[in-house]
Protein backbone atom coordinates (compact mmCIF):
# COMPACT_ATOMS: atom_id res chain seq x y z
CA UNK A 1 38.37 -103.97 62.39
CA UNK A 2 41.01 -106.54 60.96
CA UNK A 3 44.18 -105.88 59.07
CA UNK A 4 44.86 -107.31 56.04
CA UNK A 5 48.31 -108.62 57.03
CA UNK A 6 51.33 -107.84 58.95
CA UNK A 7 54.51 -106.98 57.10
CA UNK A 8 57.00 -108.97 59.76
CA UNK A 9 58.03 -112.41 59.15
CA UNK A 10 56.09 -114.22 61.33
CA UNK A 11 52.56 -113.51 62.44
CA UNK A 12 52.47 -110.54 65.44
CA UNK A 13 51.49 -111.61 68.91
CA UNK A 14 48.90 -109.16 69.87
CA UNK A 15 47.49 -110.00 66.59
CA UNK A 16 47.10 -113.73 65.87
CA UNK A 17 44.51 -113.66 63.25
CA UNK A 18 46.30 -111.18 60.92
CA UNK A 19 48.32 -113.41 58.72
CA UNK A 20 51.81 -112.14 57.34
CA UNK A 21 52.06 -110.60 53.61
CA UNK A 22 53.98 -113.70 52.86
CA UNK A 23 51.04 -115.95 53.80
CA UNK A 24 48.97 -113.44 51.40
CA UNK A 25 51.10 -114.84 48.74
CA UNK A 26 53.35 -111.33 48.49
CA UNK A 27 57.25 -112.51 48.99
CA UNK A 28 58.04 -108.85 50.01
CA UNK A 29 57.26 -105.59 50.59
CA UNK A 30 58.79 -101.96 50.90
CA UNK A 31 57.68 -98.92 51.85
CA UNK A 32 58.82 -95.33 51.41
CA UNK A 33 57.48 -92.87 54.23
CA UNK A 34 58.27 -88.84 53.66
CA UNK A 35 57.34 -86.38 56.59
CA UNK A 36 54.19 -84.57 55.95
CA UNK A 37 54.45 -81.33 54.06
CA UNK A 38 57.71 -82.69 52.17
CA UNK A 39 58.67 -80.86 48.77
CA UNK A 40 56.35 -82.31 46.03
CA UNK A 41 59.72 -81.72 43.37
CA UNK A 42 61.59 -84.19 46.37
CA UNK A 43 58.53 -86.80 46.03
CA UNK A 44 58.68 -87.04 42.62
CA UNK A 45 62.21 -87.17 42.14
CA UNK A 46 62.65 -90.02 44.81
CA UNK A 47 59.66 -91.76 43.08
CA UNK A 48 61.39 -91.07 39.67
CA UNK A 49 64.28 -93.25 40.44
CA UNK A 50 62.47 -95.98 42.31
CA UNK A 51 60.43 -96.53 39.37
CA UNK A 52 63.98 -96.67 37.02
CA UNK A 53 65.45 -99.37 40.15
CA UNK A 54 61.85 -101.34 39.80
CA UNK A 55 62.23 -101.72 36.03
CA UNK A 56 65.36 -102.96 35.72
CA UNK A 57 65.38 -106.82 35.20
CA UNK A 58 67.76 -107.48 37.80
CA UNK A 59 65.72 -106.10 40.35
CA UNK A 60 63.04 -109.26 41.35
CA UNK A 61 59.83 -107.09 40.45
CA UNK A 62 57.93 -109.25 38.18
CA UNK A 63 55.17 -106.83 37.64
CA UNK A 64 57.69 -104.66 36.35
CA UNK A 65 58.23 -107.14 33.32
């Protein structure tokens, strides 16, 4: 099995022939982890206001324009 990319800024040792998400042509990317069995009303709420931070114009998501 191969990953699609690593999420670092420069390629990972142990794997050499998983290129980075910049390489993929994505300039960055975040992610949002929640232990399992979190509050669905927490989720949502968190989710809520990242999608209000995404949309603003100031905040370098293009696919949000």
């Amino acid at each position: 099995m191969r990953g699609p990319a690593v999420t670092s800024e420069e390629r990972v040792t142990a794997l050499p022939d998983v290129p980075t998400v910049k390489e993929q042509g994505v300039d960055m990317v975040y992610s949002i982890m929640t232990p399992k069995g979190t509050d669905p009303e927490i989720v949502a709420t968190v989710n809520g206001a990242l999608d209000e931070i995404l949309a603003r114009p100031t905040s370098g998501n293009a696919s949000a324009r």
